[in-house]
Protein backbone atom coordinates (compact mmCIF):
# COMPACT_ATOMS: atom_id res chain seq x y z
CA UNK A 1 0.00 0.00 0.00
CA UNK A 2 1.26 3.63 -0.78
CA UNK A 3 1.30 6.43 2.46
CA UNK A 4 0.28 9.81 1.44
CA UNK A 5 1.37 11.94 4.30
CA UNK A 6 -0.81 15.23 3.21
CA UNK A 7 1.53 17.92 5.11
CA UNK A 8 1.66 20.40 3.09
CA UNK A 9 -2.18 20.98 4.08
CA UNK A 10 -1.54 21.04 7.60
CA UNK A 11 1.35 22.83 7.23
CA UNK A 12 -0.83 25.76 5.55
CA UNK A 13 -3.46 24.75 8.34
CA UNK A 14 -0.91 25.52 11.15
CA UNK A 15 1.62 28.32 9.32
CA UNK A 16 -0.61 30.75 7.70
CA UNK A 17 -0.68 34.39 8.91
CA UNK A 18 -3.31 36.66 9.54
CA UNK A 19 -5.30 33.70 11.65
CA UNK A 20 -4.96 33.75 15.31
CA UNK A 21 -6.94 33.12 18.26
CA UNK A 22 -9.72 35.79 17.32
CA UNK A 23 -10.64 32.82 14.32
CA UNK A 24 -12.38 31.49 16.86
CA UNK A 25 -15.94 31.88 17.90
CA UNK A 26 -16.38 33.51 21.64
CA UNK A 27 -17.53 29.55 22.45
CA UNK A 28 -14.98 28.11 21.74
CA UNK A 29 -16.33 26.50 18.45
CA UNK A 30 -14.25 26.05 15.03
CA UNK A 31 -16.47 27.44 12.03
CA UNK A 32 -16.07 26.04 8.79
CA UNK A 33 -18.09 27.22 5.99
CA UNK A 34 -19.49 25.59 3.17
CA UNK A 35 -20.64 26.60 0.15
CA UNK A 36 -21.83 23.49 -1.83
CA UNK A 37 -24.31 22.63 -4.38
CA UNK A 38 -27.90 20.54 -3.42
CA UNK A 39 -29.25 21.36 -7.19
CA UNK A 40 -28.47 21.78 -10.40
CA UNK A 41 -25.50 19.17 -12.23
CA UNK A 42 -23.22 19.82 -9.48
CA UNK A 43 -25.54 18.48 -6.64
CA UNK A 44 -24.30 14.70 -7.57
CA UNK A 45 -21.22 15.62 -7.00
CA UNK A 46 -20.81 18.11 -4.56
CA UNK A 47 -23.19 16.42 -1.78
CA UNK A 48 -21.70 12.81 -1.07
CA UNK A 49 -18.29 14.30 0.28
CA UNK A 50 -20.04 17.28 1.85
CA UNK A 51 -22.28 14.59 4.18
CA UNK A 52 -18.58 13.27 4.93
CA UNK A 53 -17.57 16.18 6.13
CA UNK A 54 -20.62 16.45 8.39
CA UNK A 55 -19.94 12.95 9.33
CA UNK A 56 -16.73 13.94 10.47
CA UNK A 57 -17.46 17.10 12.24
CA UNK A 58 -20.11 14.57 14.07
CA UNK A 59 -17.96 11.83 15.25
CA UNK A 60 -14.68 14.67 15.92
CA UNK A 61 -17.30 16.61 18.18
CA UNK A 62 -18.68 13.64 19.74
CA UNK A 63 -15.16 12.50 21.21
CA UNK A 64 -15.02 16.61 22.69
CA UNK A 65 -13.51 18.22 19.34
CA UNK A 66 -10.05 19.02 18.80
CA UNK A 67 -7.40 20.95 21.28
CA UNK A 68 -11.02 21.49 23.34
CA UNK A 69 -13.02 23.16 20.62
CA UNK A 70 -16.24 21.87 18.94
CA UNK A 71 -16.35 22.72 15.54
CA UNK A 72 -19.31 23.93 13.36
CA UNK A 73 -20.46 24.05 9.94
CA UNK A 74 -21.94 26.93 8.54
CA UNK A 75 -23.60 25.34 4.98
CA UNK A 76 -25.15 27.87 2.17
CA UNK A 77 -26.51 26.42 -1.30
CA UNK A 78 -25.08 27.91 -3.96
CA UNK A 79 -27.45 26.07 -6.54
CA UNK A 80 -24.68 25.63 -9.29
CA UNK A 81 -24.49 29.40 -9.61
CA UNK A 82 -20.87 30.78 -9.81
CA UNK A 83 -21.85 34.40 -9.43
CA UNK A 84 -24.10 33.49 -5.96
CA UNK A 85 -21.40 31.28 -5.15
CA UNK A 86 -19.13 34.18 -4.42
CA UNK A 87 -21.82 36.07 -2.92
CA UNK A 88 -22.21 33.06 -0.57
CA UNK A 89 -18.84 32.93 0.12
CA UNK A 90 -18.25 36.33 1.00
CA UNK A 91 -21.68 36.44 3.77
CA UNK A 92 -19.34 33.28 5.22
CA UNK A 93 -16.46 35.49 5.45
CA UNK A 94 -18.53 37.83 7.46
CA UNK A 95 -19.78 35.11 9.52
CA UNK A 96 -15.62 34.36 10.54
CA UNK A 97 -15.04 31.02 9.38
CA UNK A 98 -11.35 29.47 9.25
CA UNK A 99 -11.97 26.96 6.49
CA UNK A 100 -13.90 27.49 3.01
CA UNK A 101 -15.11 24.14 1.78
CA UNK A 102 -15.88 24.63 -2.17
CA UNK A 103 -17.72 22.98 -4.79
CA UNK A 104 -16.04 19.78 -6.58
CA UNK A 105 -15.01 21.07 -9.10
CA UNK A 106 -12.78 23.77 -10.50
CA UNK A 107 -15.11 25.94 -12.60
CA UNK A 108 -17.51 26.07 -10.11
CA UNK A 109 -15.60 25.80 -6.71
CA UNK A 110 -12.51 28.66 -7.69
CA UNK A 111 -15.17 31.47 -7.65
CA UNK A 112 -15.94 31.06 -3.54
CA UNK A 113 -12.20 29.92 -2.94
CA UNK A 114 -10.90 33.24 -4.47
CA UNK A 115 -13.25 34.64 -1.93
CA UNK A 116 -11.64 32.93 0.88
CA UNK A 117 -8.09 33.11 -0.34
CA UNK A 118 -8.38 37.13 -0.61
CA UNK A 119 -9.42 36.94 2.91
CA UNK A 120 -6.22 34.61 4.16
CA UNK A 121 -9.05 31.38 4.27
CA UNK A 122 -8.02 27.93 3.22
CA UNK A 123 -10.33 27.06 0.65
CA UNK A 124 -10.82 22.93 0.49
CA UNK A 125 -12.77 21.93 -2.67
CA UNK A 126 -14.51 18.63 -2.02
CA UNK A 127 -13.20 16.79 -4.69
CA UNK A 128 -12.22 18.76 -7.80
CA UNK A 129 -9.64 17.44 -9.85
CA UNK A 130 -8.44 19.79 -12.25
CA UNK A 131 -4.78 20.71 -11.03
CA UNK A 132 -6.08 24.56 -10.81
CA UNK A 133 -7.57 23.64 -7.81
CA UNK A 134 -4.63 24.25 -5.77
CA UNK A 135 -1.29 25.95 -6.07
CA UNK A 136 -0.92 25.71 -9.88
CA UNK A 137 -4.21 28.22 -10.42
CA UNK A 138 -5.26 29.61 -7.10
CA UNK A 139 -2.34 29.81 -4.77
CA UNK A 140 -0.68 27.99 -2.14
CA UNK A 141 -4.39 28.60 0.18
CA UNK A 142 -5.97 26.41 -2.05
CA UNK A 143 -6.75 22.42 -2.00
CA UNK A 144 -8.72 19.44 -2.87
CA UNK A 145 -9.16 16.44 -1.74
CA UNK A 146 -9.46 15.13 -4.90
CA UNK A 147 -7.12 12.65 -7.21
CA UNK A 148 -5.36 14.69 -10.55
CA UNK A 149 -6.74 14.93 -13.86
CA UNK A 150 -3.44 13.07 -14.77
CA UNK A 151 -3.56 10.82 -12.60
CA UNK A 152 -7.15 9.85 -13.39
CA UNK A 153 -6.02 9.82 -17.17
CA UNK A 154 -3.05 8.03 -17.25
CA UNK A 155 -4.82 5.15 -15.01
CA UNK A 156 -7.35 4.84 -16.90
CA UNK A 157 -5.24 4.72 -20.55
CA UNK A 158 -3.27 1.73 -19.16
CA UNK A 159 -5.92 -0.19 -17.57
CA UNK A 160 -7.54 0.00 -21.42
CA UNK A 161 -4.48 -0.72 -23.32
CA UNK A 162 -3.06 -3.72 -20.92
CA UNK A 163 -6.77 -5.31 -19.49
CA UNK A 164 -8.78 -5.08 -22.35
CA UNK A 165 -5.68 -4.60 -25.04
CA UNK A 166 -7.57 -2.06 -26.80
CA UNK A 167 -5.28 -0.25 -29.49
CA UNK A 168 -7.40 2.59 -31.08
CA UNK A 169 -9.15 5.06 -29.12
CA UNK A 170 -11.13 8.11 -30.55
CA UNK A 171 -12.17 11.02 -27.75
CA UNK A 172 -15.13 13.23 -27.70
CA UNK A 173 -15.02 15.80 -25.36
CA UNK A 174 -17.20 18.26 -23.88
CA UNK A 175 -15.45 21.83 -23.68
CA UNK A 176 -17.66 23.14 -21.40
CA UNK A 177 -15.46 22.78 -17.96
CA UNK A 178 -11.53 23.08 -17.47
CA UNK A 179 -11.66 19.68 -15.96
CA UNK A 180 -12.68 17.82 -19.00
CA UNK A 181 -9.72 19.60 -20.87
CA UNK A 182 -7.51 18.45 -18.58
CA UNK A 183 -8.77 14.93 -18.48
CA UNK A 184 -8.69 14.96 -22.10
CA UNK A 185 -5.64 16.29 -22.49
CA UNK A 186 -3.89 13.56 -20.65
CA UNK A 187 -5.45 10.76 -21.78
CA UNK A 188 -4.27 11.88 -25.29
CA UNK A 189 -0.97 12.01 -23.86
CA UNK A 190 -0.71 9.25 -22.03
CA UNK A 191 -2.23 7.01 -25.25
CA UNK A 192 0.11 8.29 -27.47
CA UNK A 193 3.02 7.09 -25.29
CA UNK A 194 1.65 3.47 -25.47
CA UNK A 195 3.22 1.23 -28.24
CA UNK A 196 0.68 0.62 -30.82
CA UNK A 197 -1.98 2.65 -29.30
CA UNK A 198 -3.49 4.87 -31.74
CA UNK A 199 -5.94 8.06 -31.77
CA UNK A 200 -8.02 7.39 -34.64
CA UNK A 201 -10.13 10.49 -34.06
CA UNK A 202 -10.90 13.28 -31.91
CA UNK A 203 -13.65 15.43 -31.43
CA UNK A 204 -15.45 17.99 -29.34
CA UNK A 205 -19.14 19.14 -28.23
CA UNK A 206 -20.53 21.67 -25.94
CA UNK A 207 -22.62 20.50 -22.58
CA UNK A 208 -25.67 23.24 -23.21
CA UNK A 209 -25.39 22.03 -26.72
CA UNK A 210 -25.06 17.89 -26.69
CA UNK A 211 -25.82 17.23 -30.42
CA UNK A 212 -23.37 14.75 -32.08
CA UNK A 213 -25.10 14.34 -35.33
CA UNK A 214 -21.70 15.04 -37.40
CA UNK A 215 -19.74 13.12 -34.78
CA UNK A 216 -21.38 9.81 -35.35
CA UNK A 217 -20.64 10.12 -38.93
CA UNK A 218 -17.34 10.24 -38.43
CA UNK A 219 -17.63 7.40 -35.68
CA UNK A 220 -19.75 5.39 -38.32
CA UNK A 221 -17.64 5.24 -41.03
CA UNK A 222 -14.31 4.22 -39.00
CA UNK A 223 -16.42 1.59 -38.47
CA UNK A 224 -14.51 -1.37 -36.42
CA UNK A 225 -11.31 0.69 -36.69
CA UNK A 226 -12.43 2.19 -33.02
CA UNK A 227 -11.91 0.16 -29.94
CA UNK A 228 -13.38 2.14 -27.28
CA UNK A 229 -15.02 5.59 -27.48
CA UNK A 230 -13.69 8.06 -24.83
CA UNK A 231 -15.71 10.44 -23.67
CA UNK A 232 -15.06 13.41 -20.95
CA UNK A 233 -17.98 14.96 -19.75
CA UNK A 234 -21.02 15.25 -17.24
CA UNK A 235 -24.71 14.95 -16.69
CA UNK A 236 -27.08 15.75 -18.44
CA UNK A 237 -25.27 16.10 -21.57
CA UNK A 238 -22.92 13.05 -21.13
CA UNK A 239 -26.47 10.87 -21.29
CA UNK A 240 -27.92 12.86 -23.99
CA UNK A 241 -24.54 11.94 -26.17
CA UNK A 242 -24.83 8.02 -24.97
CA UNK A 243 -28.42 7.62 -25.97
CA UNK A 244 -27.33 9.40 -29.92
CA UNK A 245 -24.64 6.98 -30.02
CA UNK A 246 -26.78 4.01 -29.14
CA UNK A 247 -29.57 5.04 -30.97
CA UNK A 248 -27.30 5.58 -34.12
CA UNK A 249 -26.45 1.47 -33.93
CA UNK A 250 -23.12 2.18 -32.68
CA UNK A 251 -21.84 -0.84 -29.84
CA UNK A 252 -18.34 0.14 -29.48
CA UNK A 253 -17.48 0.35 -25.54
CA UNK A 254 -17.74 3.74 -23.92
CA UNK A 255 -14.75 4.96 -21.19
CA UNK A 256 -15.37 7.90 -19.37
CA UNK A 257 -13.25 9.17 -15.93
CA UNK A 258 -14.62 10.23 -12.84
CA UNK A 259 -16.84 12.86 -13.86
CA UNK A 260 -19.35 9.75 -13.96
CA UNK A 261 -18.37 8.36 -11.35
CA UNK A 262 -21.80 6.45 -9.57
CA UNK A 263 -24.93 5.24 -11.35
CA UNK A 264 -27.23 7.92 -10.55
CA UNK A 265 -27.38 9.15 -13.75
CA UNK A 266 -28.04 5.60 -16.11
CA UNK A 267 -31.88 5.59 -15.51
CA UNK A 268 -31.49 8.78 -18.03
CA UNK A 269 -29.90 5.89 -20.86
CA UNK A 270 -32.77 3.70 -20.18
CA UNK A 271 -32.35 0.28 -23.02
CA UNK A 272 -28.88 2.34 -24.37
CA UNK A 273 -26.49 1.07 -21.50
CA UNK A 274 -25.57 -2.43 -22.53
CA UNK A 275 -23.72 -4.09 -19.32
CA UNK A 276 -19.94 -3.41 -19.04
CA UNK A 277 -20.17 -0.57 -20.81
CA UNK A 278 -19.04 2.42 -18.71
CA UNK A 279 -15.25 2.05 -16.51
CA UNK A 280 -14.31 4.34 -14.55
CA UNK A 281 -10.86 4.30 -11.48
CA UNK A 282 -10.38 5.75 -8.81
CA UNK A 283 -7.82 5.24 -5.31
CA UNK A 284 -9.46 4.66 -2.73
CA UNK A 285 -8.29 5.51 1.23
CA UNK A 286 -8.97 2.92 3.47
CA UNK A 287 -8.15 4.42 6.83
CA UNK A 288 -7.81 7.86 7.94
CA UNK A 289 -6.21 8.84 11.22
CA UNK A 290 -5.90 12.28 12.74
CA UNK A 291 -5.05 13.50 16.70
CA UNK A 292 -5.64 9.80 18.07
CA UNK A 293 -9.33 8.99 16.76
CA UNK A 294 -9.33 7.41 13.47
CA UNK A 295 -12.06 5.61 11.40
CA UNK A 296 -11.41 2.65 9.12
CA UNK A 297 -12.93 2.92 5.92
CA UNK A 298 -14.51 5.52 5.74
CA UNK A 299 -15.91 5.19 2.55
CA UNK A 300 -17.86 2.14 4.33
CA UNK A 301 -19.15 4.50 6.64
CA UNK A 302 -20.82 6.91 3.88
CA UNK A 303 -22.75 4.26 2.65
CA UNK A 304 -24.69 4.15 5.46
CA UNK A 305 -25.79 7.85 5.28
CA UNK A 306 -29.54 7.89 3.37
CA UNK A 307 -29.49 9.08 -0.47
CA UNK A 308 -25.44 9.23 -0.40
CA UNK A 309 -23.39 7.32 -2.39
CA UNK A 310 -19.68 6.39 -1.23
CA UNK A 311 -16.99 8.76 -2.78
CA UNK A 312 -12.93 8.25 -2.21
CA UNK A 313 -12.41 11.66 -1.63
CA UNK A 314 -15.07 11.24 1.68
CA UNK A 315 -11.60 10.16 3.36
CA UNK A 316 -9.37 13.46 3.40
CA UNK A 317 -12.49 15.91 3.60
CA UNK A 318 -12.49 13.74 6.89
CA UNK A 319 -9.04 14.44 7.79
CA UNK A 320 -9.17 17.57 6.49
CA UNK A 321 -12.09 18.92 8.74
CA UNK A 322 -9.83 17.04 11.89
CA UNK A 323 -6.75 19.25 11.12
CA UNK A 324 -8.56 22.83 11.49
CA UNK A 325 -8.31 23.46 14.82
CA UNK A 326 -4.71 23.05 14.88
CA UNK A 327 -4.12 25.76 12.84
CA UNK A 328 -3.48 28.40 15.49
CA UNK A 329 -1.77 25.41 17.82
CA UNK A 330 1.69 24.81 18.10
CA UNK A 331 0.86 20.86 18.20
CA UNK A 332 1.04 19.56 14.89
CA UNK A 333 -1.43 17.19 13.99
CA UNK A 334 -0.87 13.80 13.82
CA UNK A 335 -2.36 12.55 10.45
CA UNK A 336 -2.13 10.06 7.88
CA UNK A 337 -4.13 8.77 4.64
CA UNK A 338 -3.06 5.41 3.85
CA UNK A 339 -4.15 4.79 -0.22
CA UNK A 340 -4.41 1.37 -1.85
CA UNK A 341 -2.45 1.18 -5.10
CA UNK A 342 -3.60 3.72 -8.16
CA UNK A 343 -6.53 1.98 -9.46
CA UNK A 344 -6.86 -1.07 -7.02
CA UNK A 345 -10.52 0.11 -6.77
CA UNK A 346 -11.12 0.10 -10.40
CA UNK A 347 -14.88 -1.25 -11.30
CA UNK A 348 -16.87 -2.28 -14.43
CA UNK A 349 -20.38 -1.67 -14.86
């Protein structure tokens, strides 16, 4: 198994200036806002590692908190709506919270991190994976809990060309967010280092804008020269692009990353999902220890939360919402993330 001592978060968490013991509520309590989608596209994604990070606050609060202090959440709905997002954010900043937990995604999250970030916040996106999210695009106040694009991408290339031997790959992708670039962008990359491996074809579409009319021609008439169709994007607009390509006759087998990760959104391909179909990888952290509590698997545990599906990245939001309180301590928390092999998680449906 491979140790991913996340340090440089704490580090941040304990180092930053401009924080100190005025952070904290006149209680005592540790405020942590939130602003998260529970509609729109981004809902699927953005509540399943939100409900872990109220399952953490729960079970860090029921053992008396951290260094003595409860911690609270303070949750707005930003309703997949960048500008309110920011407007969300900003009431939160008012409100004096010490961590900004963000949407899962880069597009949508970066508008209420910038927020925090301008006000010397952490900002924590829930599981976006686009590389922005962090350092590279938004500063060294800026995380996720999230496996890379690249990662993703480069995982999911070899598990294609050495498990199913599958030579010649043409992409579609949706232009609409930065992540599916990215994702995109990789997988070309890491194809094209593969001997043999060939990109037959590549195209694009546009998520308010699914029609692949012209794209299926082009699919159509390389005929069995395609192996597996590739293609990066989200709901609803990834399902309106499956059921053309069904509909159109066309079997080949259909790859897409984590963007689809979950099966909430097949009862929209109804009779156009034939089994095996869809693959999709992701690491997955099986135990997460922080300040002498820890909780094994917790991606067990959010299973057993009503209407929430588990999610890897449920396991550092966890450690994550653990570490806060240390910020203005000179103790350094003592945390760990332990991660089975890239892709030992990998399923098939």
């Amino acid at each position: 198994m491979r140790k991913i001592i996340i340090g440089l978060v704490f580090a941040a968490l304990i180092g930053a200036p401009g924080l100190g013991s005025s952070a904290y509520a006149d209680d005592g309590t540790v405020k942590i806002g939130a602003v998260v989608s529970y509609s729109g596209y981004m809902a699927p994604y953005d509540v399943p590692p939100f409900q872990a990070a109220l399952l953490a606050v729960d079970e860090i609060n029921a053992k008396g908190g951290v260094l003595g202090k409860k911690i609270e959440v303070l949750k707005e709905d930003e309703k997949t709506d960048r500008a309110l997002a920011s407007r969300l954010a900003k009431e939160l900043v008012g409100e004096g919270v010490q961590l900004m937990l963000v949407a899962c995604d880069y597009d949508e999250g970066a508008p209420a991190a910038l927020v925090a970030i301008s006000a010397n916040i952490l900002a924590y996106s829930l599981c976006a994976a686009d590389p922005k999210m962090g350092p590279q695009g938004l500063g060294s106040m800026a995380f996720s809990g999230s496996t890379g694009t690249g990662n993703q991408a480069y995982a999911m290339a070899e598990w294609a060309y050495k498990e199913k031997g599958w030579r010649n790959a043409y992409t579609l992708l949706d232009t609409s967010l930065e992540f599916h670039k990215g994702w995109d962008g990789f997988f070309k990359l890491a194809w094209k280092q593969l001997p043999g491996a060939k990109l037959v074809g590549a195209d694009t579409f546009f998520q308010d804008d699914p029609s692949v009319a012209s794209q299926i021609t082009k699919i159509k008439a390389l005929g069995n020269g395609i192996d597996v169709i590739v293609i990066t994007s989200h709901t609803p607009g990834f399902a309106s692009v499956i059921r053309q390509i069904r509909a159109a006759g066309i079997k080949t087998p259909i790859m897409t990353g984590d963007s689809l990760d979950g099966d909430y959104w097949i009862s929209a391909v109804p009779d156009a999902l034939p089994a095996r179909n869809f693959t999709t990888t992701m690491p997955v952290p099986s135990v997460v220890a922080c300040d002498g509590w820890s909780v094994p698997r917790v991606v067990v545990k959010m299973m057993t939360v009503p209407g929430c599906g588990a999610v890897p990245d449920a396991s550092t939001t966890w450690a994550m919402i653990c570490a806060v309180p240390f910020r203005d301590s000179a103790v350094a928390p003592a945390v760990s993330v332990i991660v089975e092999p890239e892709g030992a998680s990998r399923g098939t449906f």
